[in-house]
C-alpha atoms as a PDB file:
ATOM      1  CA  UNK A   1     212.463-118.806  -3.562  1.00  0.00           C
ATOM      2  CA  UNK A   2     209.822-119.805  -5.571  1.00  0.00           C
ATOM      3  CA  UNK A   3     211.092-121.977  -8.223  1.00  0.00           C
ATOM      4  CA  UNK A   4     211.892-125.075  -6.216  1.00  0.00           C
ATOM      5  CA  UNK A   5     208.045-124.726  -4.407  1.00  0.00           C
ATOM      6  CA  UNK A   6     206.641-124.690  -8.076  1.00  0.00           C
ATOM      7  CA  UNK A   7     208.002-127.344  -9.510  1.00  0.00           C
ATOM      8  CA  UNK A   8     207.338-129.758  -6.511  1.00  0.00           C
ATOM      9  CA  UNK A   9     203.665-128.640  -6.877  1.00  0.00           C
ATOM     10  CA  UNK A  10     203.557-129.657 -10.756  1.00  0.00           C
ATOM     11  CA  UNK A  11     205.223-132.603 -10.396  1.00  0.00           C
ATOM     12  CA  UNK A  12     202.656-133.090  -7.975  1.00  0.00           C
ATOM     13  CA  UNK A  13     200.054-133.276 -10.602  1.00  0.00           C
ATOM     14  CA  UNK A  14     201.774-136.246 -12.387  1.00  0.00           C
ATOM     15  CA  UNK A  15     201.996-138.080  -8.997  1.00  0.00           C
ATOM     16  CA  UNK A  16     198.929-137.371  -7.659  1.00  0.00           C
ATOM     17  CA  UNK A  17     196.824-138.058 -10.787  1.00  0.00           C
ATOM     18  CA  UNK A  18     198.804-141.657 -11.549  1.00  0.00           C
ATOM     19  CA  UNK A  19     198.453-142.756  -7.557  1.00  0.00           C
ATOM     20  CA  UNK A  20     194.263-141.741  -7.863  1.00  0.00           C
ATOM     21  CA  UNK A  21     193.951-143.658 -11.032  1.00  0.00           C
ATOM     22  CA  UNK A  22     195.516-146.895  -9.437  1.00  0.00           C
ATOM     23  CA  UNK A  23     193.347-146.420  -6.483  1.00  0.00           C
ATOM     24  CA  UNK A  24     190.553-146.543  -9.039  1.00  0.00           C
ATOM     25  CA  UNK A  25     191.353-150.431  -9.204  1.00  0.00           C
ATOM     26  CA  UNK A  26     192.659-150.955  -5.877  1.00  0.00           C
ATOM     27  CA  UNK A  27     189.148-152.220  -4.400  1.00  0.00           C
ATOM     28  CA  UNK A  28     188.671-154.132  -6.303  1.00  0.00           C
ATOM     29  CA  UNK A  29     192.657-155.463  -6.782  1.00  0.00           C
ATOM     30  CA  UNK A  30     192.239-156.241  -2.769  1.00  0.00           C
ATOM     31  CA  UNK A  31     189.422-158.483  -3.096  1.00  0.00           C
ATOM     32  CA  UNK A  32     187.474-155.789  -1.519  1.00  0.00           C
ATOM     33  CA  UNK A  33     188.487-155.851   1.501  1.00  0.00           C
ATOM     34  CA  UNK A  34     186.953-152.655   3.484  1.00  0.00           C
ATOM     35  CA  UNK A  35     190.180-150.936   5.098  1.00  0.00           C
ATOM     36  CA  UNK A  36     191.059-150.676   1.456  1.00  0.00           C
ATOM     37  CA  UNK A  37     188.068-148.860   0.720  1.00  0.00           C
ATOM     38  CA  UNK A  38     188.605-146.032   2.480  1.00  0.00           C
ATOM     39  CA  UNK A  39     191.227-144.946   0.623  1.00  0.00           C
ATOM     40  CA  UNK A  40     190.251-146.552  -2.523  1.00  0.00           C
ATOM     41  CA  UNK A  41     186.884-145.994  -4.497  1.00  0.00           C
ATOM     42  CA  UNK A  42     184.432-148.529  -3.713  1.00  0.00           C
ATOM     43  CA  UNK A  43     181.971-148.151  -6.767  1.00  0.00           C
ATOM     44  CA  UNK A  44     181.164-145.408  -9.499  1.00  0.00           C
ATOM     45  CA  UNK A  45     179.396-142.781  -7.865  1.00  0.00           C
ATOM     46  CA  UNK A  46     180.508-139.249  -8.101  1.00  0.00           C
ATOM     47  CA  UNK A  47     181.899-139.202  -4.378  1.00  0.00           C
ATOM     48  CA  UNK A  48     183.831-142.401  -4.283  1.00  0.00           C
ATOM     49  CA  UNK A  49     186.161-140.659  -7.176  1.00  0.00           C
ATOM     50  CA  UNK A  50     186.390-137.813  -5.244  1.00  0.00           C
ATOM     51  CA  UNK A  51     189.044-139.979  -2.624  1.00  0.00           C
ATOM     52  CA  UNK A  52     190.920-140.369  -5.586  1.00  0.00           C
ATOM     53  CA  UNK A  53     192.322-136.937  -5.312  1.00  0.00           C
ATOM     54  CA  UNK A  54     192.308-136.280  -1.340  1.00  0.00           C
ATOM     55  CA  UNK A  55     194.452-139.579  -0.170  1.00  0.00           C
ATOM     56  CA  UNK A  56     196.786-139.337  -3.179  1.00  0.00           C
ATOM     57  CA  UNK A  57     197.449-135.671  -2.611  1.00  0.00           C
ATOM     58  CA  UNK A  58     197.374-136.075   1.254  1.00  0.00           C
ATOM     59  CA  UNK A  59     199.980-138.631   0.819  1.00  0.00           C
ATOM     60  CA  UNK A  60     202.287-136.660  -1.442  1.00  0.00           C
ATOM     61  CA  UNK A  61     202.300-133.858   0.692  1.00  0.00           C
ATOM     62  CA  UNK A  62     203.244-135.623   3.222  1.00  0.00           C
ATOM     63  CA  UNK A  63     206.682-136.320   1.029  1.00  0.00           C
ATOM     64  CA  UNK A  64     206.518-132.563  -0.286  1.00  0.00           C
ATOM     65  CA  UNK A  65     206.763-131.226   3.175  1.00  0.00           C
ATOM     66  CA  UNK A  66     210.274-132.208   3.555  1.00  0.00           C
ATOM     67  CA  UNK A  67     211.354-131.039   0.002  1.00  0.00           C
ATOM     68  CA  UNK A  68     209.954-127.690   0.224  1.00  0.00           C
ATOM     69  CA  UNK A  69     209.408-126.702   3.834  1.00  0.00           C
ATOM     70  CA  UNK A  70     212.718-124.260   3.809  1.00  0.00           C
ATOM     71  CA  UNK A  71     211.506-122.175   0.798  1.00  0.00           C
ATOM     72  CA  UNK A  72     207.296-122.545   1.226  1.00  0.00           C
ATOM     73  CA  UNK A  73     204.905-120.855   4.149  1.00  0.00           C
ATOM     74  CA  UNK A  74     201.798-121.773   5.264  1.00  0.00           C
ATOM     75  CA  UNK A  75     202.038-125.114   4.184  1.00  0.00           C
ATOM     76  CA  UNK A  76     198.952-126.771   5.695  1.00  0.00           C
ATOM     77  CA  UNK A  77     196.891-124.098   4.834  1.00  0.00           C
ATOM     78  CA  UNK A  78     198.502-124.330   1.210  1.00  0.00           C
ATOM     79  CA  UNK A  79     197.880-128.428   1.028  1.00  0.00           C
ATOM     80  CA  UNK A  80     194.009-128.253   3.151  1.00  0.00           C
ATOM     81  CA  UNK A  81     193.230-125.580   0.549  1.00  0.00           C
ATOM     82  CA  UNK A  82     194.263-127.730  -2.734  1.00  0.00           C
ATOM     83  CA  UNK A  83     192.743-130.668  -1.354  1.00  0.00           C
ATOM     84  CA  UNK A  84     189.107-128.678  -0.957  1.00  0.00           C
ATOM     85  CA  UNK A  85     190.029-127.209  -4.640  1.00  0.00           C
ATOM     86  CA  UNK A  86     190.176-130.515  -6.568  1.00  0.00           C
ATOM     87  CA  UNK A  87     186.954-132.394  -5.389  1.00  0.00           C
ATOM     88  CA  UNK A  88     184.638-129.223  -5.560  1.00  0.00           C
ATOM     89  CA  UNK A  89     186.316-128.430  -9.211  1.00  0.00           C
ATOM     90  CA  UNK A  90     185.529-132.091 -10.011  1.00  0.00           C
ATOM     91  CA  UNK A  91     182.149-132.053  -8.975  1.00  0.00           C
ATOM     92  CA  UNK A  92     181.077-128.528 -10.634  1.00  0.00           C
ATOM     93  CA  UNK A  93     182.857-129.425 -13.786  1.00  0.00           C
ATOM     94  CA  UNK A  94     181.197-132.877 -13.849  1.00  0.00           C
ATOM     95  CA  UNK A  95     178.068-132.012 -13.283  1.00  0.00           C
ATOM     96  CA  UNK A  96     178.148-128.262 -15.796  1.00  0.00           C
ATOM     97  CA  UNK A  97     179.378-130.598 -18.697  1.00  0.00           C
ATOM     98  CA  UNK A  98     176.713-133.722 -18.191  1.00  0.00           C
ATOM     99  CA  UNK A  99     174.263-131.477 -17.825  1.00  0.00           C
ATOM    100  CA  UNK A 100     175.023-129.744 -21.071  1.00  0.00           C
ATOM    101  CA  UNK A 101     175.579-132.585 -22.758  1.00  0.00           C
ATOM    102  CA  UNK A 102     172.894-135.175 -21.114  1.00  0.00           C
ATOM    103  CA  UNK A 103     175.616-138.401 -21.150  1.00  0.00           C
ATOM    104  CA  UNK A 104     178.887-139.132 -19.044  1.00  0.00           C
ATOM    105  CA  UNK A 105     182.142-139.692 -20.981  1.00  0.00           C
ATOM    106  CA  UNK A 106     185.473-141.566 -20.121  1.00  0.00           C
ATOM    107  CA  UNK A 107     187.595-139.208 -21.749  1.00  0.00           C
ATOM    108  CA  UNK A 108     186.021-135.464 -20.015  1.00  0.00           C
ATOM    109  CA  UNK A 109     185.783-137.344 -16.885  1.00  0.00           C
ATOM    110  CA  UNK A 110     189.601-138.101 -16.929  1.00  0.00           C
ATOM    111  CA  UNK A 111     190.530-134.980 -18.016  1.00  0.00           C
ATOM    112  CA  UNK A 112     187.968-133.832 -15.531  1.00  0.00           C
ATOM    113  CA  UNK A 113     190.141-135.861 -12.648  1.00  0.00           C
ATOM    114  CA  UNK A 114     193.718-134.100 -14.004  1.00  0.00           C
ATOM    115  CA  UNK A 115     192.169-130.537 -14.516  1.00  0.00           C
ATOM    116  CA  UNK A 116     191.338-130.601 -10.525  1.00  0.00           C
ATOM    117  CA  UNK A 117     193.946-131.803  -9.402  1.00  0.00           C
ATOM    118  CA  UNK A 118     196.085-129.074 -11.338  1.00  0.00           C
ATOM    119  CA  UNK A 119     193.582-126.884  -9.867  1.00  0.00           C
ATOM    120  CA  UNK A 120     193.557-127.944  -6.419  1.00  0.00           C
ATOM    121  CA  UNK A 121     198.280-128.165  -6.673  1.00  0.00           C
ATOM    122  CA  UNK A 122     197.831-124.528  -8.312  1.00  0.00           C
ATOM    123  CA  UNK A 123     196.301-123.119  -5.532  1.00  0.00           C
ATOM    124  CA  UNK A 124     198.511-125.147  -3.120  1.00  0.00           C
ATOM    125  CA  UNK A 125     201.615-123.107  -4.634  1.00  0.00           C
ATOM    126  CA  UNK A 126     199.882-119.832  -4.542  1.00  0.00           C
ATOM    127  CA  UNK A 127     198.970-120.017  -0.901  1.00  0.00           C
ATOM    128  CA  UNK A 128     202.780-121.486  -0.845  1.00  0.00           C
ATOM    129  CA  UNK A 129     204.522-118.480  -1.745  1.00  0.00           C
ATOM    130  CA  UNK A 130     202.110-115.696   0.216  1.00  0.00           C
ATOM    131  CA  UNK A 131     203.984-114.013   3.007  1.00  0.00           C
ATOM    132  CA  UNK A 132     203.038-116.298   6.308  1.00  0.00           C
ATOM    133  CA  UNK A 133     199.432-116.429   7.358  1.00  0.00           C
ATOM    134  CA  UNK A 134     197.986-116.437  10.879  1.00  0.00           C
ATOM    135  CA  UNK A 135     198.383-119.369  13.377  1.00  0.00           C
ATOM    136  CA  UNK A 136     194.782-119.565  13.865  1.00  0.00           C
ATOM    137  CA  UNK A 137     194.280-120.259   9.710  1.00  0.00           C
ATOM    138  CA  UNK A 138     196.566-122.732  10.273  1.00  0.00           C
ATOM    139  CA  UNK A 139     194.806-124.548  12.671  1.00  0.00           C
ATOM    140  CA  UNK A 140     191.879-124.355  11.020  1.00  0.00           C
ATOM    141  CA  UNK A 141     193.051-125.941   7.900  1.00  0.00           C
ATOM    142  CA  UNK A 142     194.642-128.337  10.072  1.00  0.00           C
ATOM    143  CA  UNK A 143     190.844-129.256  11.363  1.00  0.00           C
ATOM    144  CA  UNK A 144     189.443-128.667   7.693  1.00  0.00           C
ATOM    145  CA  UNK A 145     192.278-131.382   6.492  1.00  0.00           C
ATOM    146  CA  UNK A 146     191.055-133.986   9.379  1.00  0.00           C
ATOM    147  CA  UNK A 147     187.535-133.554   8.932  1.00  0.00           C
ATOM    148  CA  UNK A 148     187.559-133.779   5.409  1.00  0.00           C
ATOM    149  CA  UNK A 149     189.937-137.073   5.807  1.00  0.00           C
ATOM    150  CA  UNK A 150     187.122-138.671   8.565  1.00  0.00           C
ATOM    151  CA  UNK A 151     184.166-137.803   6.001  1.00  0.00           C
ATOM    152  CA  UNK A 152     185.553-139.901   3.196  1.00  0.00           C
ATOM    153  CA  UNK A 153     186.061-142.792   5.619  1.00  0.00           C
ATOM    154  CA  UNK A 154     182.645-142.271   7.183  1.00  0.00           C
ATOM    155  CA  UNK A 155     180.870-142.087   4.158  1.00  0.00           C
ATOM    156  CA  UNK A 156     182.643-145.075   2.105  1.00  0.00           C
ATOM    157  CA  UNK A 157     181.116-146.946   5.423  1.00  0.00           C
ATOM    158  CA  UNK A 158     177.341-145.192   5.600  1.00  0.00           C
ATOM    159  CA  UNK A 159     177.144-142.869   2.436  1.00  0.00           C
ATOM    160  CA  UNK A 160     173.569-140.721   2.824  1.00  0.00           C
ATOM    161  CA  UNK A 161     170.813-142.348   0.043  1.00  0.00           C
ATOM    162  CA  UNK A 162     170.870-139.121  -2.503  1.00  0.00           C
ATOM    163  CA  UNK A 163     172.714-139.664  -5.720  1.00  0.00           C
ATOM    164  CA  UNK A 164     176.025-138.128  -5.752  1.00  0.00           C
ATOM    165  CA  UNK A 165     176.909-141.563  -3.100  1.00  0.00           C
ATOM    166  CA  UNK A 166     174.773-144.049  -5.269  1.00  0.00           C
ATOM    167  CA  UNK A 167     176.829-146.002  -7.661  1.00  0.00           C
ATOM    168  CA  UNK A 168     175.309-145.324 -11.197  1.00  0.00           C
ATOM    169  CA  UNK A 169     176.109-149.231 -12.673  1.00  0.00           C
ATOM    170  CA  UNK A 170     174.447-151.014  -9.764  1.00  0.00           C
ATOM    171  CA  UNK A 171     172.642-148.991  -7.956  1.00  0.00           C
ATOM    172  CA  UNK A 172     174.757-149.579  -4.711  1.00  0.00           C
ATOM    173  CA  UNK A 173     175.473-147.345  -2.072  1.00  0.00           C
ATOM    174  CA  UNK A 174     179.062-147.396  -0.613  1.00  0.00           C
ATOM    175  CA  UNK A 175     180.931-150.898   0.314  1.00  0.00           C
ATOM    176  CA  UNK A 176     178.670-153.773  -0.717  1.00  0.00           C
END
């Protein structure tokens, strides 16, 4: 049944897209205390807003499992999958339209941040409603979810010197 699956994943865009844009603040809301920062972004660069979308989205499937886990297969595969969707849709679309246009703006980059995540709850659902993959893809998502988890922590901590981790404002580099 597909219809119950579906509408769990869109209403997953709402949630998922409201919870990232509070964790935009929530860094600096704490005081900026560094636990927070790991799920939170820590400055403006281009990575930092991609753990908008992964903890958010990690966090509401935890609450999807249980609402959809009787009508939906291959559910970590599903959830691993939408979570790599939305930060490599955010950073191709990001960087295609300031490229184009030479100059960031608000209003693309928020749409930017929605798009993906629609992307990323899209494919969820597809991969949702396929007949049951194999137990080895499943494990592998389940080490693709992990790792991807343990690089956003890493990296808010020791974020490599190239410019998708330097904070564009002040010139920072992950948690002051």
């Amino acid at each position: 049944m597909k219809r119950p699956v579906l509408k769990w994943e869109l209403v997953g865009i709402a949630v998922i897209s409201s919870v990232g844009a509070l964790l935009h603040f929530a860094f600096e809301w704490s005081g900026q205390l560094p636990p927070i920062g790991v799920f939170a972004a820590v400055n403006e660069s281009v990575f930092e807003h991609l753990k908008l979308t992964y903890w958010p989205a990690l966090l509401y499937a935890a609450i999807e499992y249980r609402l959809v886990k009787d009508y939906a297969s291959n559910f970590v595969i599903a959830k691993t999958a939408g979570l790599y969707v939305m930060p490599v849709s955010i950073i191709v679309l990001f960087y295609s339209y300031t490229t184009i246009t030479g100059s960031e703006n608000l209003i693309a980059d928020i749409m930017i941040f929605i798009g993906a995540v629609a992307l990323g709850q899209l494919a969820s659902y597809k991969l949702l409603t396929r007949d049951r993959l194999s137990r080895r893809l499943h494990r592998a998502s389940l080490a693709g979810l992990i790792t991807l988890g343990a690089i956003y922590a890493a990296f808010t901590f020791y974020p490599p010197r190239v410019p998708f981790f330097m904070d564009p404002v002040s010139g920072r580099y992950g948690i002051p």
